[in-house]
Protein backbone atom coordinates (compact mmCIF):
# COMPACT_ATOMS: atom_id res chain seq x y z
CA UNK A 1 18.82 -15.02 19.04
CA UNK A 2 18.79 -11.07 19.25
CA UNK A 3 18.66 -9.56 22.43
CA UNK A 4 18.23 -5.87 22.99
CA UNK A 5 18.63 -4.82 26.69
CA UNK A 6 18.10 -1.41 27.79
CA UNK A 7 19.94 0.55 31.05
CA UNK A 8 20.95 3.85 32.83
CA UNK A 9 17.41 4.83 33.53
CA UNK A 10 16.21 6.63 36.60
CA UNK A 11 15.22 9.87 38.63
CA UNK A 12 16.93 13.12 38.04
CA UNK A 13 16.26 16.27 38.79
CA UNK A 14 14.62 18.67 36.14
CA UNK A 15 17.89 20.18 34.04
CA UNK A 16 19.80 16.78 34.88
CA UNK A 17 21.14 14.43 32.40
CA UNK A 18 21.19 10.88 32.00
CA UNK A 19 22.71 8.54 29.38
CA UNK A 20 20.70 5.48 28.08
CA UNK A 21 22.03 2.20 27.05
CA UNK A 22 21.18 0.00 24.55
CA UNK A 23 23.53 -3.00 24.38
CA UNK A 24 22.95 -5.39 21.36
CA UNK A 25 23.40 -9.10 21.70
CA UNK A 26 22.96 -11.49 18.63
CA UNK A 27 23.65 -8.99 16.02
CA UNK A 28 26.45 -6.65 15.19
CA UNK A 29 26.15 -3.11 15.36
CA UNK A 30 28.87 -2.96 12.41
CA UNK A 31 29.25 0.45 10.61
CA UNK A 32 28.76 -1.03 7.18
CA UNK A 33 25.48 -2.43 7.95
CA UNK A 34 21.87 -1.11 7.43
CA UNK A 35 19.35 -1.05 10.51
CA UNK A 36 18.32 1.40 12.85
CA UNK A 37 18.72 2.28 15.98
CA UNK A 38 15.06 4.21 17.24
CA UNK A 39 14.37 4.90 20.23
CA UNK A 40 10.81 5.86 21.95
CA UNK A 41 9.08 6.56 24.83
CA UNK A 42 5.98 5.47 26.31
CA UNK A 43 3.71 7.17 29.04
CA UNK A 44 0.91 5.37 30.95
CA UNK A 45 -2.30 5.29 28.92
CA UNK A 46 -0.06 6.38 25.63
CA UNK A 47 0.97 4.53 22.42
CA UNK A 48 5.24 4.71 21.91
CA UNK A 49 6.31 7.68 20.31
CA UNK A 50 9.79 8.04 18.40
CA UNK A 51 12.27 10.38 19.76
CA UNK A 52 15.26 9.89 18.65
CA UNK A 53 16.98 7.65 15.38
CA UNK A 54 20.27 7.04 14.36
CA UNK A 55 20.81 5.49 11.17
CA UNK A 56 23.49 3.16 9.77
CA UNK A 57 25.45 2.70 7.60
CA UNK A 58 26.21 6.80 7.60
CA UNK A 59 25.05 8.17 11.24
CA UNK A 60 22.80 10.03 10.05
CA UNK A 61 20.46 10.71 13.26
CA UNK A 62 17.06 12.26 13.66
CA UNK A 63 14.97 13.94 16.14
CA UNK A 64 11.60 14.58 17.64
CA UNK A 65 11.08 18.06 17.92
CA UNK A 66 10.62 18.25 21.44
CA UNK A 67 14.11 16.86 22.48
CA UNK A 68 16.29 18.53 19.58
CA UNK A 69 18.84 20.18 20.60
CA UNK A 70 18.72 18.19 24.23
CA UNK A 71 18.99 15.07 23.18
CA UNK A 72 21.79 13.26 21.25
CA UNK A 73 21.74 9.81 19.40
CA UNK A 74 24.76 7.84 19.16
CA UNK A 75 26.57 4.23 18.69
CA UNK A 76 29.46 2.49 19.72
CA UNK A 77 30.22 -0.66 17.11
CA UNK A 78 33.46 -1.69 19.27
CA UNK A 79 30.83 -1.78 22.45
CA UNK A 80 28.00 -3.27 19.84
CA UNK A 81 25.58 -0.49 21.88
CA UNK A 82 23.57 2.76 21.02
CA UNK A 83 23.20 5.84 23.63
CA UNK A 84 20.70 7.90 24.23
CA UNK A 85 22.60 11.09 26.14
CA UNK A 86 19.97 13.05 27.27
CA UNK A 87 20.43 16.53 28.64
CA UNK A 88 18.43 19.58 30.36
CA UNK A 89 15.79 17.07 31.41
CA UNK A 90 12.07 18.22 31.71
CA UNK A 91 9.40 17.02 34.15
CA UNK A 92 7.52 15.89 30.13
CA UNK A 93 10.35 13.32 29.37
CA UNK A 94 9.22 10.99 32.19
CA UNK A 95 8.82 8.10 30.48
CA UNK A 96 9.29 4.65 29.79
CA UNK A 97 12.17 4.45 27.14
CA UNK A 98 12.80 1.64 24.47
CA UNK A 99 15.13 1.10 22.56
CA UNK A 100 14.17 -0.31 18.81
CA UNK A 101 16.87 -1.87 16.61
CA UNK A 102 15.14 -2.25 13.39
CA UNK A 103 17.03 -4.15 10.33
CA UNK A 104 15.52 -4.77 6.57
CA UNK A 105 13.39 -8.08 7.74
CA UNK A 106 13.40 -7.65 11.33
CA UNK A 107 12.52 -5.29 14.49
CA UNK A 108 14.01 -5.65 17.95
CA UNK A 109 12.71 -4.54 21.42
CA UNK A 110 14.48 -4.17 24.90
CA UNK A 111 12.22 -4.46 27.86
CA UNK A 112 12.32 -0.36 28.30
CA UNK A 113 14.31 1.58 31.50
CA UNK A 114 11.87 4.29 33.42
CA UNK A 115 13.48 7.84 33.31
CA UNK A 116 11.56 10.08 35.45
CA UNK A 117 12.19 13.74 36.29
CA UNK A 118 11.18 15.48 39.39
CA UNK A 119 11.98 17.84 42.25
């Protein structure tokens, strides 16, 4: 059974960071294999919007435009998790953040970490 858990969410200031977790359980974030690792963002009364993607095998990582240049992608296959590093954080990225690990037959959803930023 996969599990997909997500963590490190919570209030920061606006032009804080925060790093987001996403640790995999039940399948192996291996460098060789194909899947994705997307991750979205949901606001109350809103659909879930990609932000960020980081594709394997290769790394090859993509962006909303909104959060390029802020926001960086990234795994860890000794740690089996992906990371979300976020930086110069705007009051708009408050959000409920999910992490998506999508294979060839299969998609995977953690239950989402709040990330809000405020004064």
């Amino acid at each position: 059974q996969v599990e997909v858990a997500e963590s490190g969410g919570g209030l920061v200031q606006p032009g804080g960071s925060l790093r987001l977790s996403c640790a995999a359980s039940g399948f192996t974030l291996s460098i060789y294999s194909t899947y994705l690792i997307n991750w979205y963002r949901q606001t109350p009364g809103k659909g879930r919007d990609v932000v960020a993607t980081f594709a394997s095998p290769g790394g090859t990582t993509n962006y909303t435009d909104s959060v390029k240049g802020r926001f960086t992608v990234s795994r860890d296959n000794v740690k089996n998790t992906g990371y979300l590093q976020m930086y110069s954080l705007k009051p708009e990225d408050t959000a409920v953040y999910f992490c998506n690990i999508r294979t060839l037959r299969s998609s995977y959803w953690g239950q989402g970490t709040q990330v809000t930023v405020s004064s």
